[in-house]
N, C-alpha and C. Protein backbone atom coordinates (compact mmCIF):
# COMPACT_ATOMS: atom_id res chain seq x y z
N UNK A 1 90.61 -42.53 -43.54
CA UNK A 1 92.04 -42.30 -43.50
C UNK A 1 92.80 -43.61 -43.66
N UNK A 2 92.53 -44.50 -43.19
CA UNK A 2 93.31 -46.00 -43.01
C UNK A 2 93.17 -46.59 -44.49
N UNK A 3 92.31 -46.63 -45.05
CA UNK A 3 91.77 -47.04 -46.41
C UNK A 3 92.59 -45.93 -47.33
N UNK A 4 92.69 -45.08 -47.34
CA UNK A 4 93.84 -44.07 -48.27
C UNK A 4 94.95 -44.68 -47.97
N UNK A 5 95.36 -44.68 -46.48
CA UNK A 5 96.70 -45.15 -46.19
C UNK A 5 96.86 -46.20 -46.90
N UNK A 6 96.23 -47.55 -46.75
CA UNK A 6 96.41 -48.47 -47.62
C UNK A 6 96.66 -48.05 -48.74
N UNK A 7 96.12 -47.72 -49.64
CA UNK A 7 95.65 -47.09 -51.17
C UNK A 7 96.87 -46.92 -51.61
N UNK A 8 97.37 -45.68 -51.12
CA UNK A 8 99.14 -45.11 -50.98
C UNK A 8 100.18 -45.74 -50.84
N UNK A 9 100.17 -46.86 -49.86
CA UNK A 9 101.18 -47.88 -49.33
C UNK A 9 100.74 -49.21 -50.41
N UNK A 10 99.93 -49.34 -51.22
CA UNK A 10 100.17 -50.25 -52.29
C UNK A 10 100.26 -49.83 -53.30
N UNK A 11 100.08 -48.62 -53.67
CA UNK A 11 100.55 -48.26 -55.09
C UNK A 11 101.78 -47.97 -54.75
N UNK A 12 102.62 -47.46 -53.61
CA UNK A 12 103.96 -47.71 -53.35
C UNK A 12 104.58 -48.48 -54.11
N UNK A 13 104.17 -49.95 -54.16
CA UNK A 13 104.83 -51.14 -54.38
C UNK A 13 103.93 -52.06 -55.84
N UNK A 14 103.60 -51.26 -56.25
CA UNK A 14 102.54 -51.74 -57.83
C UNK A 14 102.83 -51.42 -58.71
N UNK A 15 103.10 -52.07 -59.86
CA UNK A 15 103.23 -51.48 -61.20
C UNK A 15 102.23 -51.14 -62.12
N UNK A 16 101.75 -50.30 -62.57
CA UNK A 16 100.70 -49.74 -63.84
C UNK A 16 101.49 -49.21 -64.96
N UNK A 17 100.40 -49.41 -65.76
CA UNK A 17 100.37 -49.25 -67.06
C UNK A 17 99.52 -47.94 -67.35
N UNK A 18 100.15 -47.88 -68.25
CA UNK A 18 98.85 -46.01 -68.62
C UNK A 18 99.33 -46.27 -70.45
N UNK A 19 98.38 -45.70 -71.01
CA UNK A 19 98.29 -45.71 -72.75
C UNK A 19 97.82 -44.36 -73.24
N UNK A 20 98.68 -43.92 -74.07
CA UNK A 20 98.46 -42.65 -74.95
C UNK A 20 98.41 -42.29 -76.18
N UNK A 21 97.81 -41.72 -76.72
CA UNK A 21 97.58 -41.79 -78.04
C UNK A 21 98.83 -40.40 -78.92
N UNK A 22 98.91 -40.60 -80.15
CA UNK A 22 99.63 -39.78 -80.08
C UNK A 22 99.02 -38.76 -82.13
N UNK A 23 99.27 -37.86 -82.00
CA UNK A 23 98.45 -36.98 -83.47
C UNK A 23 100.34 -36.72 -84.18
N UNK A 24 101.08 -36.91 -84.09
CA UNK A 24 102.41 -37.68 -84.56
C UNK A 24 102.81 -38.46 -85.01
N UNK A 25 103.52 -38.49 -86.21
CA UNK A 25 104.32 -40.06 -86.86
C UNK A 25 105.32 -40.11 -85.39
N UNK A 26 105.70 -41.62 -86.02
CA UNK A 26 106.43 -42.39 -84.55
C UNK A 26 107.43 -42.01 -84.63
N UNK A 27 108.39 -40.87 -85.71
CA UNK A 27 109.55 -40.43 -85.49
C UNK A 27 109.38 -39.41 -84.18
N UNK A 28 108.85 -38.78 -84.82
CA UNK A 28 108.48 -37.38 -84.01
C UNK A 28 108.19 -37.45 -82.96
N UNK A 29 106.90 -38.11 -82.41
CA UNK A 29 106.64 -38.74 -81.15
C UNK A 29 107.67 -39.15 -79.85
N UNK A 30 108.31 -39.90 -80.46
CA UNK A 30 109.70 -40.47 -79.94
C UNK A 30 110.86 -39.33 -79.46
N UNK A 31 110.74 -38.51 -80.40
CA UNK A 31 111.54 -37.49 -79.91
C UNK A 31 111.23 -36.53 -78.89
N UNK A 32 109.87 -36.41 -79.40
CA UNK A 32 108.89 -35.91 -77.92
C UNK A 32 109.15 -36.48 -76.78
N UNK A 33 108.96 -37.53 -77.04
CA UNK A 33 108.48 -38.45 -75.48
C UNK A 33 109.88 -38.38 -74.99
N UNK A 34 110.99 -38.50 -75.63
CA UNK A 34 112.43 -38.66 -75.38
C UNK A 34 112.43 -37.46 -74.50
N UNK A 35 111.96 -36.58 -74.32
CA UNK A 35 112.58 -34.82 -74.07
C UNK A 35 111.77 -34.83 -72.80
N UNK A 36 110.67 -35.63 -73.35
CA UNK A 36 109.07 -34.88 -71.54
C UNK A 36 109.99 -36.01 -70.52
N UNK A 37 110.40 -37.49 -70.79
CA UNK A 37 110.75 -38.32 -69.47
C UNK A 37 112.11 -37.95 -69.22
N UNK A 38 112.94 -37.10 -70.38
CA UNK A 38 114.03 -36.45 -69.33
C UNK A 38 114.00 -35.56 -68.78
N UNK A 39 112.80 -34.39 -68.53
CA UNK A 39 112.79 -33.49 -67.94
C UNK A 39 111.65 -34.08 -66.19
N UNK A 40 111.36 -35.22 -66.73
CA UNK A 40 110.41 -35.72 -65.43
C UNK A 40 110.28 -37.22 -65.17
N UNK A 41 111.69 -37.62 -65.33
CA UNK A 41 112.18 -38.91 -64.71
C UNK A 41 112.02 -38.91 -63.27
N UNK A 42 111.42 -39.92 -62.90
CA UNK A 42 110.38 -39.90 -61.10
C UNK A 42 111.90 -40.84 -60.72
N UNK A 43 111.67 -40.43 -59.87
CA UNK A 43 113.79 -41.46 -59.01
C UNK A 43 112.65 -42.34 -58.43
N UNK A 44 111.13 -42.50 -57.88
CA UNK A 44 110.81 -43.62 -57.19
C UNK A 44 110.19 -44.96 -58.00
N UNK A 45 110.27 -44.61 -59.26
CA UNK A 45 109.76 -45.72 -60.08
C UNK A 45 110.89 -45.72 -61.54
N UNK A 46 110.29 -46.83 -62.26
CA UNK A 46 111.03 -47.18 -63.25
C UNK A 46 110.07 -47.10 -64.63
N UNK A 47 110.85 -46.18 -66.05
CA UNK A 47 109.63 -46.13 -66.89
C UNK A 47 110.13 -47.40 -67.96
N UNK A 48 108.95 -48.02 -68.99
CA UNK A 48 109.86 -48.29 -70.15
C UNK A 48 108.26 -48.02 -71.15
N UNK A 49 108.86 -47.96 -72.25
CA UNK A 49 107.79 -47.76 -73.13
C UNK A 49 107.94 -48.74 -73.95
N UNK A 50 106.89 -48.63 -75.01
CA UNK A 50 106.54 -49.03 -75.61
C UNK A 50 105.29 -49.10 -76.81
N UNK A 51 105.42 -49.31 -77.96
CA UNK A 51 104.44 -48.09 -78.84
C UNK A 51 103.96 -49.48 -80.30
N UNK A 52 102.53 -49.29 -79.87
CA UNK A 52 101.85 -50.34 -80.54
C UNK A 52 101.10 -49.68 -81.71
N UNK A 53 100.60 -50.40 -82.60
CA UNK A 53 99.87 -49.20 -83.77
C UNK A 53 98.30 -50.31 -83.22
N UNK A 54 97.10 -49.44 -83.20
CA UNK A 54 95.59 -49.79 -82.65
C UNK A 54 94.73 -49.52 -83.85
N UNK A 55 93.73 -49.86 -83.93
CA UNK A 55 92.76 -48.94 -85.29
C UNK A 55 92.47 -47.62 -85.21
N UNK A 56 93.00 -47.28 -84.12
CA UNK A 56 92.60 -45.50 -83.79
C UNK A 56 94.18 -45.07 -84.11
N UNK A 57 95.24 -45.59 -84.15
CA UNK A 57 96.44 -45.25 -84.53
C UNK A 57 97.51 -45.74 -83.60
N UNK A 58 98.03 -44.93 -83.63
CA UNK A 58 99.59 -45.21 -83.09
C UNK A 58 99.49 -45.15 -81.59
N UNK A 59 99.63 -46.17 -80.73
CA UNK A 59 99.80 -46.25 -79.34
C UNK A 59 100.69 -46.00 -78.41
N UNK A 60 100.91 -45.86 -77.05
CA UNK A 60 102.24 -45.40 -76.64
C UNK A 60 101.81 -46.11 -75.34
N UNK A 61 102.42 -47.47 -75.00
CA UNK A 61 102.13 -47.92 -73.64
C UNK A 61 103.57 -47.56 -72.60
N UNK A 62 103.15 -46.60 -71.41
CA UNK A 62 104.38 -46.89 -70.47
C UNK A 62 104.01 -47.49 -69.14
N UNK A 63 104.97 -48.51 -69.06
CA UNK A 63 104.77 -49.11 -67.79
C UNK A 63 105.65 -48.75 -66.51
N UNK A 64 105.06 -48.24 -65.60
CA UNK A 64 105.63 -47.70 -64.39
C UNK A 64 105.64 -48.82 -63.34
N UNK A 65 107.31 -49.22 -62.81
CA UNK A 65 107.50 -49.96 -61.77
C UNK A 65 108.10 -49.39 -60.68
N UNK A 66 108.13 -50.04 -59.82
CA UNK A 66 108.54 -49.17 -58.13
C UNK A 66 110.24 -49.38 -58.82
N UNK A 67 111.39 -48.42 -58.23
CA UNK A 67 112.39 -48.86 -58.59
C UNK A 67 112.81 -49.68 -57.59
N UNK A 68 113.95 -49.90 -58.38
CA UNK A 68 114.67 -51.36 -56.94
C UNK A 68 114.90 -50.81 -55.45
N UNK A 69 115.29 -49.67 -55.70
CA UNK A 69 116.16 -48.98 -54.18
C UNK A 69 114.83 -48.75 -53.44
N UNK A 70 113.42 -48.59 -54.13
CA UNK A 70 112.07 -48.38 -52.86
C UNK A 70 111.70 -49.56 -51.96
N UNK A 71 112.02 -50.64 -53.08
CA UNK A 71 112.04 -52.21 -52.41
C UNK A 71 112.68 -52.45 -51.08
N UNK A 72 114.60 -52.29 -51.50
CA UNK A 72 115.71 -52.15 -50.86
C UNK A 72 115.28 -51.38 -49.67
N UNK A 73 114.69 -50.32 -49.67
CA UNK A 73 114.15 -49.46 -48.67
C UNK A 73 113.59 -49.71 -47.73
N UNK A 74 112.17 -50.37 -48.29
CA UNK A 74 111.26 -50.89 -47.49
C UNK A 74 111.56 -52.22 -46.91
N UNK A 75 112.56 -53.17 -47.30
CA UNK A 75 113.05 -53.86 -46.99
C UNK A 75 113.74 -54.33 -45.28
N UNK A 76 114.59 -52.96 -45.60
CA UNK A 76 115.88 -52.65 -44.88
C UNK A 76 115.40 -51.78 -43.33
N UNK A 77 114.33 -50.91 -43.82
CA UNK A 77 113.23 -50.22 -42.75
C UNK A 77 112.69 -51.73 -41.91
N UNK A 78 112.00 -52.63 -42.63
CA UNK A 78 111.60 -53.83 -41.87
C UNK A 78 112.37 -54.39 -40.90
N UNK A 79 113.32 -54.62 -41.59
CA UNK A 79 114.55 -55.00 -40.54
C UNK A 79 114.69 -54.54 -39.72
N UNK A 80 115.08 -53.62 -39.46
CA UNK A 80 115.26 -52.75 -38.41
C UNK A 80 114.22 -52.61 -37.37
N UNK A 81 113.19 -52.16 -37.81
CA UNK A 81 112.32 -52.14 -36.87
C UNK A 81 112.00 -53.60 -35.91
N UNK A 82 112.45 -54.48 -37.20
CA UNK A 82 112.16 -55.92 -36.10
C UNK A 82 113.32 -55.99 -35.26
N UNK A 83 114.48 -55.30 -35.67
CA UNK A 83 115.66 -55.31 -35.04
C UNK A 83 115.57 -55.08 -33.49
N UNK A 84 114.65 -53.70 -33.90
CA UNK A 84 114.66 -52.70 -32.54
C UNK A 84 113.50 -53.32 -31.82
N UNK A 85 112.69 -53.92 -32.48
CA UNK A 85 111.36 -54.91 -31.40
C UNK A 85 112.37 -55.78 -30.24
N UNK A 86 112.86 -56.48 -30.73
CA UNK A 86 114.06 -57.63 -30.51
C UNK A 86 115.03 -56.71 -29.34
N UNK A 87 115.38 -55.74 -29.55
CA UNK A 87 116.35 -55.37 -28.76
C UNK A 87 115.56 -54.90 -27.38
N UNK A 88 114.26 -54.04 -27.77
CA UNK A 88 113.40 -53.46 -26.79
C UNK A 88 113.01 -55.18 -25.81
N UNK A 89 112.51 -55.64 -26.53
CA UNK A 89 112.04 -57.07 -25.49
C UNK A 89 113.56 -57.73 -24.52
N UNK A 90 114.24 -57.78 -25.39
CA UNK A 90 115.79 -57.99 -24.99
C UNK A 90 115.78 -57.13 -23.57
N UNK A 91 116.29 -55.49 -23.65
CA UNK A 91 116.00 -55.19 -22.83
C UNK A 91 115.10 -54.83 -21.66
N UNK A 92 114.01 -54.99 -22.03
CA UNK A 92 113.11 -55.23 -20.76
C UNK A 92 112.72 -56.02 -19.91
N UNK A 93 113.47 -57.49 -20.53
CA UNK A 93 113.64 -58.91 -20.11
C UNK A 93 114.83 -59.11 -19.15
N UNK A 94 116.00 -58.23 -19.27
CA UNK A 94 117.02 -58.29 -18.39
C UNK A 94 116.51 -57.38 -16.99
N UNK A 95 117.39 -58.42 -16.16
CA UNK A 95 117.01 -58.14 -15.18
C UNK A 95 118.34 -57.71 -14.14
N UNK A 96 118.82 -56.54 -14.87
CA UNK A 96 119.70 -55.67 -14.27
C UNK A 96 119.87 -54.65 -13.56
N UNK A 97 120.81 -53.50 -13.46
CA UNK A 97 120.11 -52.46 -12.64
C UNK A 97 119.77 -51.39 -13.77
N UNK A 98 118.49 -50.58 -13.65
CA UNK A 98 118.06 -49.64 -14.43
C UNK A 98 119.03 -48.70 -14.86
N UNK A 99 119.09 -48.44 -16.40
CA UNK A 99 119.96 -48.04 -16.85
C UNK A 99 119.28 -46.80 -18.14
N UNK A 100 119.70 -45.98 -18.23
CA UNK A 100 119.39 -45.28 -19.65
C UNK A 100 118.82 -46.08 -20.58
N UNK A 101 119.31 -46.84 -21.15
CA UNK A 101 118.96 -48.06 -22.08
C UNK A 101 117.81 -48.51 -21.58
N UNK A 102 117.39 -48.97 -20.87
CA UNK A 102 116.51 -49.49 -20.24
C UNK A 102 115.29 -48.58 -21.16
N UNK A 103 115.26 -47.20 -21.12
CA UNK A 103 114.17 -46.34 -21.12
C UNK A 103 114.17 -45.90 -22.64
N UNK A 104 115.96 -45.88 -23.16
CA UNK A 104 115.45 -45.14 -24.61
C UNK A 104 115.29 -46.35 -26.27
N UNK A 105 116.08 -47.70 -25.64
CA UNK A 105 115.51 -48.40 -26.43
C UNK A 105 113.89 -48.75 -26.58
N UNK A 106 112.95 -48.58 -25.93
CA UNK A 106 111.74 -48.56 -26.34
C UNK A 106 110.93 -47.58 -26.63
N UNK A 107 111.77 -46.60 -25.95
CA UNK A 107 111.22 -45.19 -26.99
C UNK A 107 111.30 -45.17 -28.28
N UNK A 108 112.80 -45.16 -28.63
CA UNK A 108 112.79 -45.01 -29.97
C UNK A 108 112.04 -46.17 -30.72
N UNK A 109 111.96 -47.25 -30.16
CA UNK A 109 111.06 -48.51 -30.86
C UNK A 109 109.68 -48.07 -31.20
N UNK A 110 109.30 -47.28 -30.34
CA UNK A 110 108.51 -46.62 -30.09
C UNK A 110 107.59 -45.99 -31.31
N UNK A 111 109.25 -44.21 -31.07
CA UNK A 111 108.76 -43.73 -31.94
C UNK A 111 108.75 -44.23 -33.43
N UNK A 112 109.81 -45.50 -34.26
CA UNK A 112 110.28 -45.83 -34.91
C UNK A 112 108.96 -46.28 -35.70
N UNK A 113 107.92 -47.26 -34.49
CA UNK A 113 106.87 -48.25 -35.19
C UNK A 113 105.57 -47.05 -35.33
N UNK A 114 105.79 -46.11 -34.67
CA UNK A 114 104.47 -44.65 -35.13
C UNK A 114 105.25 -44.56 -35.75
N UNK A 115 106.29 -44.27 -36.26
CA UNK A 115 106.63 -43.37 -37.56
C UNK A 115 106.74 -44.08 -38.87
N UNK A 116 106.80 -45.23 -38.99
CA UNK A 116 107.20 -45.88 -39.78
C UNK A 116 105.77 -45.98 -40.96
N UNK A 117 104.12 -45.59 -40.76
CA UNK A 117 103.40 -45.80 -41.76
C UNK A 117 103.66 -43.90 -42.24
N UNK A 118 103.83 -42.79 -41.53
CA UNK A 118 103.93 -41.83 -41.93
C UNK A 118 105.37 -41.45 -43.28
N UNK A 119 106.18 -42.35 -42.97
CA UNK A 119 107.31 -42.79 -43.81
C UNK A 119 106.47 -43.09 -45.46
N UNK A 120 105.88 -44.48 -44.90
CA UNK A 120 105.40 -44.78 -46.30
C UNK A 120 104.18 -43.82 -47.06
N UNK A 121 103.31 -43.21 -46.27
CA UNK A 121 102.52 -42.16 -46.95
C UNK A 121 103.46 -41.16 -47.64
N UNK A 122 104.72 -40.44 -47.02
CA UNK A 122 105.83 -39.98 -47.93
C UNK A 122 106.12 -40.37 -48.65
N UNK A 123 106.40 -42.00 -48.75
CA UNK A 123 107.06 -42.32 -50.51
C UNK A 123 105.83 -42.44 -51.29
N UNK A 124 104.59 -42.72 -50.61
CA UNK A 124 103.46 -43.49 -51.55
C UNK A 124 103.39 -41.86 -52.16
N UNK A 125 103.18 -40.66 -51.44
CA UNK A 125 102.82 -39.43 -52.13
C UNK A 125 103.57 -39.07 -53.30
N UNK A 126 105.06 -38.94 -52.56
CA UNK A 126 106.03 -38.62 -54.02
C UNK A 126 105.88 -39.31 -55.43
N UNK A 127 105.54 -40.19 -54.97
CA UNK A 127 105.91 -41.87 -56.06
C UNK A 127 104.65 -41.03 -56.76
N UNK A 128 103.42 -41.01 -56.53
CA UNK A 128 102.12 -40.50 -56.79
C UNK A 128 102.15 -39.11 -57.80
N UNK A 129 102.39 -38.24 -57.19
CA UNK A 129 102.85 -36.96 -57.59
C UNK A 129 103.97 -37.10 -58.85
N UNK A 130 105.23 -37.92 -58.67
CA UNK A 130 106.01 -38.20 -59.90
C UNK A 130 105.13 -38.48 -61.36
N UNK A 131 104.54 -39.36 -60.34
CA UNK A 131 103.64 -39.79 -61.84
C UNK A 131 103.16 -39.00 -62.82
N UNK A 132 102.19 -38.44 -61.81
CA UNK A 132 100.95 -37.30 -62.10
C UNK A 132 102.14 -36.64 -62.74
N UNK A 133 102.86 -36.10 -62.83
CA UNK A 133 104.01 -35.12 -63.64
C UNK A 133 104.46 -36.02 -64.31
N UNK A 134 105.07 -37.17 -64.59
CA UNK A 134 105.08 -37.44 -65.74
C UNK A 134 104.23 -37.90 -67.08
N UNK A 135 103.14 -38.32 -66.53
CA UNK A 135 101.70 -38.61 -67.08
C UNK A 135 101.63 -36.93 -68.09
N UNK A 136 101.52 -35.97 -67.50
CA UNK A 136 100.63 -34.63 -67.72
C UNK A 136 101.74 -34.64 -68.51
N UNK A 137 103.19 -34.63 -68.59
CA UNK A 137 103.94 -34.47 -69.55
C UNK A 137 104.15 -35.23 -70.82
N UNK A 138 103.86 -36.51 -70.64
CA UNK A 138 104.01 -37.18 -71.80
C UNK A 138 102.57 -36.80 -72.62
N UNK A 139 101.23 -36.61 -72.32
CA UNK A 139 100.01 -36.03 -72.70
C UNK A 139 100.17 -34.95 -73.28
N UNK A 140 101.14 -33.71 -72.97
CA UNK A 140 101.10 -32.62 -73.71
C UNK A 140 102.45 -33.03 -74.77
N UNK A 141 103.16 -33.78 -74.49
CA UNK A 141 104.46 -34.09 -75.56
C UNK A 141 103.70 -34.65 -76.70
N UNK A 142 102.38 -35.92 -76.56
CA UNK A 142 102.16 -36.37 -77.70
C UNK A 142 101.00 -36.12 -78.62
N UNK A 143 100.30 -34.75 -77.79
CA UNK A 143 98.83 -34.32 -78.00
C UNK A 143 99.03 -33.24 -78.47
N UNK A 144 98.31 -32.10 -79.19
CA UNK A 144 98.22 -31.36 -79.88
C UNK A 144 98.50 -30.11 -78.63
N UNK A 145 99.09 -28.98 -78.51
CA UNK A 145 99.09 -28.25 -77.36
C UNK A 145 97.61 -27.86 -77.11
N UNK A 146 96.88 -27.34 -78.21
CA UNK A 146 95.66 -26.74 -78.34
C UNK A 146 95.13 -27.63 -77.27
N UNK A 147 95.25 -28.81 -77.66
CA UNK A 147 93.97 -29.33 -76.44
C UNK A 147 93.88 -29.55 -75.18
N UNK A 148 94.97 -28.96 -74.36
CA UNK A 148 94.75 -28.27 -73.10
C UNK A 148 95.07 -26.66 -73.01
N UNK A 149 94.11 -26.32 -71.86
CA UNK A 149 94.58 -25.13 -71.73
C UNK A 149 95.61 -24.56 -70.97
N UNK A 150 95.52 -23.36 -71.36
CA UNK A 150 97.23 -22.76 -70.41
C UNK A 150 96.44 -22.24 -69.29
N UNK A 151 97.58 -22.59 -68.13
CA UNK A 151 97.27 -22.30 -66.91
C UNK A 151 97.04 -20.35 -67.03
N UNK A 152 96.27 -20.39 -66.16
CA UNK A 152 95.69 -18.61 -65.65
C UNK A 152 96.37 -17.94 -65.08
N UNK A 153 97.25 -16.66 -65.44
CA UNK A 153 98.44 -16.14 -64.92
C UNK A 153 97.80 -15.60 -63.78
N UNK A 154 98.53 -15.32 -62.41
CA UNK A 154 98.53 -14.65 -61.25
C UNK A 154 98.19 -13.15 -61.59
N UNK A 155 97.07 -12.79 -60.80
CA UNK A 155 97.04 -10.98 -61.23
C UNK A 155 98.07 -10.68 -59.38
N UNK A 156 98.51 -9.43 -60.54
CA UNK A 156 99.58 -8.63 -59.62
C UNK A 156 98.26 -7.42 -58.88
């Protein structure tokens, strides 16, 4: 489990590359590809392409980056939590009379620092899953349909 967690929480923050081939002139293609990343533009990463010709033909490199606001995110989450470390020590260091505060600033510090890797398994999944949907889409935009099959309808 800890080793996935990792896994998840750095592809969070990694950029890859993926390459596709395409059975299309580069007009056509383009128009394809134009149609699959507007129907499955991922909000947690950033695409750009780019399309090389190989001895096997015409290439299609897209490179997937975390977008800025996941950074900003994870950033701003840090903070805070060091915020609330800081405030919890703060208050447990005073030596006043017991107060509410006393009890719920380190709770929530608490719950804040358990919750905070379950946070990032959420973005690492979405971010993950975006992909995987946009990947499977740009594959059937630039590949022949024939060569996957259609999903198996539900019997009633």
């Amino acid at each position: 489990m800890r080793s996935e967690t990792r896994r998840i929480a750095k592809a969070l923050v990694d950029s890859s590359v993926e390459t596709f081939a395409t059975h299309y002139p580069r007009e056509e293609s383009a128009v394809r590809l134009a149609e699959a990343i507007a129907k499955n533009k991922p909000r947690t990463a950033t695409v750009k392409t780019t399309w090389r010709h190989a001895t096997e033909g015409l290439r299609l490199d897209v490179h997937l980056r975390p977008a800025r606001g996941v950074r900003v995110f994870l950033a701003a989450t840090s903070l805070a939590l060091t915020m609330m470390l800081v405030a919890c020590a703060w208050v447990l260091m005073s030596h006043e009379e017991p107060t509410p505060l006393r009890f719920l600033v380190p709770l929530v510090t608490a719950l804040g620092v358990l919750g905070f890797p379950l946070l990032i398994l959420a973005l690492g999944s979405q971010r993950e899953a975006e992909e995987a949907r946009l990947r499977r889409a740009i594959r059937h935009a630039l590949l022949d349909e024939e060569e996957f099959p259609r999903p198996l309808r539900d019997r009633e």
